[in-house]
Structures are given as C-alpha cells and as structure tokens.
C-alpha atoms as a PDB file:
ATOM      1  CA  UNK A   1       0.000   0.000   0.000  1.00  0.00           C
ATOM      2  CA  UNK A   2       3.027   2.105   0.931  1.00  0.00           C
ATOM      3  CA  UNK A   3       4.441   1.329  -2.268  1.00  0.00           C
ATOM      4  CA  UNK A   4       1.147   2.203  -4.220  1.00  0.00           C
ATOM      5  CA  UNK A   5       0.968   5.874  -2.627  1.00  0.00           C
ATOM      6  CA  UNK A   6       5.358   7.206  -3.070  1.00  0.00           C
ATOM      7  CA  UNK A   7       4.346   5.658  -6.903  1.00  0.00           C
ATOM      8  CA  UNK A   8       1.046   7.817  -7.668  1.00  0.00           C
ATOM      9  CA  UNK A   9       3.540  10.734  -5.751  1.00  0.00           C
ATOM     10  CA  UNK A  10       6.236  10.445  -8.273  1.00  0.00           C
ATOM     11  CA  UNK A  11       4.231  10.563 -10.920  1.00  0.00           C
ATOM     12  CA  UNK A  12       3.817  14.382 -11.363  1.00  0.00           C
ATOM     13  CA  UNK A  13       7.560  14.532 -10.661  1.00  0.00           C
ATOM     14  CA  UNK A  14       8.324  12.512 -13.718  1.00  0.00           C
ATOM     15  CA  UNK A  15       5.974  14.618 -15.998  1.00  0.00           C
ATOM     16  CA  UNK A  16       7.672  17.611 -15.149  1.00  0.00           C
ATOM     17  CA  UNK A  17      11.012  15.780 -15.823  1.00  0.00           C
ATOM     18  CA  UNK A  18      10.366  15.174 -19.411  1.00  0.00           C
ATOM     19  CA  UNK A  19       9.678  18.775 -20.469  1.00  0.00           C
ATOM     20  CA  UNK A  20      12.469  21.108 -21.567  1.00  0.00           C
ATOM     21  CA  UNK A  21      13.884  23.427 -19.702  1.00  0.00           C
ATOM     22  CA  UNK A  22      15.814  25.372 -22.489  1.00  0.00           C
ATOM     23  CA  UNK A  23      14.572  28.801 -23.567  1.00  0.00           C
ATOM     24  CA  UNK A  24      13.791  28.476 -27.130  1.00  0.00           C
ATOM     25  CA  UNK A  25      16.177  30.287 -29.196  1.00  0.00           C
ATOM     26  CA  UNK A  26      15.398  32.447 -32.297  1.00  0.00           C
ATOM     27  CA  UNK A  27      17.937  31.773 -35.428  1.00  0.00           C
ATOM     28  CA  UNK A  28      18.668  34.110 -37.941  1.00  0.00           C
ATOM     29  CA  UNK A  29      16.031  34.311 -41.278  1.00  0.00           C
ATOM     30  CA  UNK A  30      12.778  34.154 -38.610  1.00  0.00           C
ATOM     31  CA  UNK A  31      11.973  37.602 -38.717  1.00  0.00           C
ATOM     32  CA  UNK A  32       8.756  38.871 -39.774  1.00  0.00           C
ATOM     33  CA  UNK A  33       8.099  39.143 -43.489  1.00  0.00           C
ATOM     34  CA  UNK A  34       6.035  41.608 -43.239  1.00  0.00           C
ATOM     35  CA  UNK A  35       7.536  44.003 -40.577  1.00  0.00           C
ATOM     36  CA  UNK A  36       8.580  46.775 -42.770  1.00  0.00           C
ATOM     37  CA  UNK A  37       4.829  46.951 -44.088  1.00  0.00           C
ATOM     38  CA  UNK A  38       2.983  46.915 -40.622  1.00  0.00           C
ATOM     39  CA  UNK A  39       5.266  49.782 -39.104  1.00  0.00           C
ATOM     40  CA  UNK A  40       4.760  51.917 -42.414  1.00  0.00           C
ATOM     41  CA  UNK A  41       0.981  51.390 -42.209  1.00  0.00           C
ATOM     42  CA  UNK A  42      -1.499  54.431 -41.394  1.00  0.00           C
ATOM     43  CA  UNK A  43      -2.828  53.944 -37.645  1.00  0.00           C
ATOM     44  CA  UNK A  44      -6.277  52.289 -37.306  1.00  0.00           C
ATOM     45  CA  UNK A  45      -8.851  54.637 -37.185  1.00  0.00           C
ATOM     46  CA  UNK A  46     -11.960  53.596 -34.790  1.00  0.00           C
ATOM     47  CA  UNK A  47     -15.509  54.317 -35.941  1.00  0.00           C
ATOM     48  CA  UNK A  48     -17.251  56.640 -32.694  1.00  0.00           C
ATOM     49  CA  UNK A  49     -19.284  54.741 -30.372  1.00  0.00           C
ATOM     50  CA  UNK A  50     -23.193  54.438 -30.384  1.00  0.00           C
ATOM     51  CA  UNK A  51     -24.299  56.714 -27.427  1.00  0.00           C
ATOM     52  CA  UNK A  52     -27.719  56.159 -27.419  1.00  0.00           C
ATOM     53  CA  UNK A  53     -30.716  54.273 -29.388  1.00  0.00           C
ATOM     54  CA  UNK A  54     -33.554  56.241 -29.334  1.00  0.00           C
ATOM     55  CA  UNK A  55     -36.810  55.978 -31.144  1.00  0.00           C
ATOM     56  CA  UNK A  56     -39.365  59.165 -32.019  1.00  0.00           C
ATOM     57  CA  UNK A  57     -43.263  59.433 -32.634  1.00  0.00           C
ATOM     58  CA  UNK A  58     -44.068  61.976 -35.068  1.00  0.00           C
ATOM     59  CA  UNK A  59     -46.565  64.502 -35.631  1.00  0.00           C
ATOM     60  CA  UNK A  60     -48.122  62.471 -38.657  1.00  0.00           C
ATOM     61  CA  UNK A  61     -47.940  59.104 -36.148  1.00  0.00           C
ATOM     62  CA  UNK A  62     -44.963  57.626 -38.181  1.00  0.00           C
ATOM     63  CA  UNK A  63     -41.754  56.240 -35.875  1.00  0.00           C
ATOM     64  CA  UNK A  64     -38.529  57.027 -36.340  1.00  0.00           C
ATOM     65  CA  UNK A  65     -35.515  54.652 -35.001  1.00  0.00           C
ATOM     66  CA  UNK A  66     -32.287  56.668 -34.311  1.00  0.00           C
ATOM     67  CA  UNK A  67     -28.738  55.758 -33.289  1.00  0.00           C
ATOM     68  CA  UNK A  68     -26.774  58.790 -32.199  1.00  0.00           C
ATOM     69  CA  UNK A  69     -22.899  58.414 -32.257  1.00  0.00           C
ATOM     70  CA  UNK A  70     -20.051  59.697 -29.930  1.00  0.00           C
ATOM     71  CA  UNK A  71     -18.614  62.077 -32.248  1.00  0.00           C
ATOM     72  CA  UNK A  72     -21.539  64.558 -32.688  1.00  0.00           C
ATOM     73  CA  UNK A  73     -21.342  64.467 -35.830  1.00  0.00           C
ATOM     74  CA  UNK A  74     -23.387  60.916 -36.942  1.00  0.00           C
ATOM     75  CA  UNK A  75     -26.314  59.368 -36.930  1.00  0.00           C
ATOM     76  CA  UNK A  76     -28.108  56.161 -38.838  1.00  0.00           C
ATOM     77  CA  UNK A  77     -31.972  56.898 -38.743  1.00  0.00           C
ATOM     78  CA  UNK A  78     -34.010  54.340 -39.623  1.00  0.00           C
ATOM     79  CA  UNK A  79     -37.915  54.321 -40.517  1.00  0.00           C
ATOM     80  CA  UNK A  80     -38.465  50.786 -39.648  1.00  0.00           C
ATOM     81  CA  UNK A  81     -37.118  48.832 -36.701  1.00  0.00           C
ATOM     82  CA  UNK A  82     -35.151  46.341 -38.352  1.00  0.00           C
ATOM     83  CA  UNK A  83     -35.058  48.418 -42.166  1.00  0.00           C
ATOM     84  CA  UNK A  84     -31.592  49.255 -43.147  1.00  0.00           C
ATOM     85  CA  UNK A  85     -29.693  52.150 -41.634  1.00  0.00           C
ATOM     86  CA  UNK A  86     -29.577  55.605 -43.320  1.00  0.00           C
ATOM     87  CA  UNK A  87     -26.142  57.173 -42.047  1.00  0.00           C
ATOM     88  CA  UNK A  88     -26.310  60.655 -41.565  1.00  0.00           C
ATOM     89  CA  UNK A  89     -23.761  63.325 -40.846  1.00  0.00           C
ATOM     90  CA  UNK A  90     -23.656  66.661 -39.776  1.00  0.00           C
ATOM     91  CA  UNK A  91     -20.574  69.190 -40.916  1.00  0.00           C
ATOM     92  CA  UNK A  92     -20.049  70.459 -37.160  1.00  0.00           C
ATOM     93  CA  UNK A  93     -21.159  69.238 -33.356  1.00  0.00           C
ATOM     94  CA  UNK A  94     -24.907  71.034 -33.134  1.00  0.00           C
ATOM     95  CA  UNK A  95     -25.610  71.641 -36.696  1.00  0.00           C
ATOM     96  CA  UNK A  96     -28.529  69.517 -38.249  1.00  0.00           C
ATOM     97  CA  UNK A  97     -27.264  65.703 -39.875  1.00  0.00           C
ATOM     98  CA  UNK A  98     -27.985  65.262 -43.724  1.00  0.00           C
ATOM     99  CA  UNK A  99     -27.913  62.164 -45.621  1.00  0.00           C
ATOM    100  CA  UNK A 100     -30.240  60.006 -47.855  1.00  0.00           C
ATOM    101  CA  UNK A 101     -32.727  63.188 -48.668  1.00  0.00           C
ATOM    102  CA  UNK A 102     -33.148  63.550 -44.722  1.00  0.00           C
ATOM    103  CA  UNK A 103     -32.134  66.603 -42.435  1.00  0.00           C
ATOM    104  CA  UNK A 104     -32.828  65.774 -38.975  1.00  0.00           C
ATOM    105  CA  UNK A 105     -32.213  68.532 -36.246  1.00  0.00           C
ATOM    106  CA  UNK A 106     -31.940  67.864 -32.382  1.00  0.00           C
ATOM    107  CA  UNK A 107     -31.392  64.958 -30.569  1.00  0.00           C
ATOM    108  CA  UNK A 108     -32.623  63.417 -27.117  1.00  0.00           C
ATOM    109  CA  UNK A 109     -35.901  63.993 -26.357  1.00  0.00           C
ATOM    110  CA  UNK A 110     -37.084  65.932 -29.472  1.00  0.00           C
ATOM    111  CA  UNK A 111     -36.171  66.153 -33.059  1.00  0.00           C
ATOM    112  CA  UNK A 112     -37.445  67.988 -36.278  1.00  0.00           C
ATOM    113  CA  UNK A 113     -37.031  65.822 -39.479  1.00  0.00           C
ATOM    114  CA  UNK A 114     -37.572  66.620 -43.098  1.00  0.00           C
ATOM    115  CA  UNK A 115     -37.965  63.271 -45.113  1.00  0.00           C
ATOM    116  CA  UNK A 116     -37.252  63.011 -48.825  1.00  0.00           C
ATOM    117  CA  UNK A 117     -39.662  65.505 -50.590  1.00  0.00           C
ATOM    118  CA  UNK A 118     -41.765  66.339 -47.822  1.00  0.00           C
ATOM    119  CA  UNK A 119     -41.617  69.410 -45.424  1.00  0.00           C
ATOM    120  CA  UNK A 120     -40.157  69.723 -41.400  1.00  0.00           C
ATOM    121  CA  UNK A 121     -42.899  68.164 -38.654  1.00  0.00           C
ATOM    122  CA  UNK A 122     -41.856  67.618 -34.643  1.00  0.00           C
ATOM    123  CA  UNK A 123     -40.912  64.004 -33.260  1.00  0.00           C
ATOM    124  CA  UNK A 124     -40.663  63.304 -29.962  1.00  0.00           C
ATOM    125  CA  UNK A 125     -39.269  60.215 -28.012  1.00  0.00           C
END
C-alpha cells in the first residue's frame, strides 16, 4: 500500500522531468516578413461609439428609429425597426445631420425631421 501511494507521488515529478527546460532560441532568417509593411501602415482609425438608441413618434404618427454616435457628428436613422440604416452626418457638433434626402435637427428627447420631398414636422421620443 506504501508502495502504491510514493508511486502515484512520483508521478507528477516525472511529468515535469520530461519537459524542456531550455529557452527556445530564435535563429537568424525568422523575422517577420512583413515588418517593414505593418510599421509603415497608417494607424487604425476607430468608428465613434453608439451613445444612445432612441426611437421618435411623429406629428403624422410615423416612428422614427435613431442611433446617435459619440462624435456629434453621426447618426443612422431608420424608418423601420429592423429596415436598413440611413447614415447621416452633420458638418459640425450642433448643426442639423444630412444624408439620404433627410435633415434631422436635435437629438434626445425631441427632433425635427424633413424626409425626402416632404416638409419639417416635430418628433418626440
């Protein structure tokens, strides 16, 4: 029994034996190929942030689904839940964002938007 338990002891002991100990060494003719080309390249710009996801009534009873952006300066609006996104910028932080025929002034809890060929009306969230 004695015997049984100093075996099932060493047995971790003798794993640990077989691996190397060596730090690995790096020859010559392993550097990156591509080095030279990943330190020349532009820096990653990010895309801003979604701050909020808000969605509007409107005066003519239509909804409007709108993702406002970090930056100020975008927005996607949507006019159905899961439609596709209309991105829409604006040329300064508090000026109105354009895009796809819209203008769409505000943000939070009240907007004005004109849609494509129609004229201004109130939305509210």
């Amino acid at each position: 029994m004695l015997n049984r338990a100093l075996t099932l002891a060493a047995l971790p002991l003798l794993a640990l034996a077989a691996c190397n100990s060596q730090p690995e060494t790096v020859t010559a003719g392993t550097a990156d190929p591509t080095a030279k080309e990943v330190a020349a390249a532009p820096p990653v710009k990010l895309p801003p942030a979604m701050v909020s996801s808000l969605t509007y009534r409107c005066k003519d009873n239509s909804l409007l689904y709108v993702d406002l952006f970090n930056d100020g300066m975008t927005a996607n609006l949507r006019t159905e839940k899961t439609g596709t996104p209309t991105v829409l910028t604006a040329p300064a932080k508090g000026e109105p964002y354009t895009g796809g025929g819209y203008t769409v002034a505000g943000d939070g809890k009240a907007l004005t938007i004109t849609k494509p060929g129609g004229s201004a009306q109130a939305c509210k969230a």
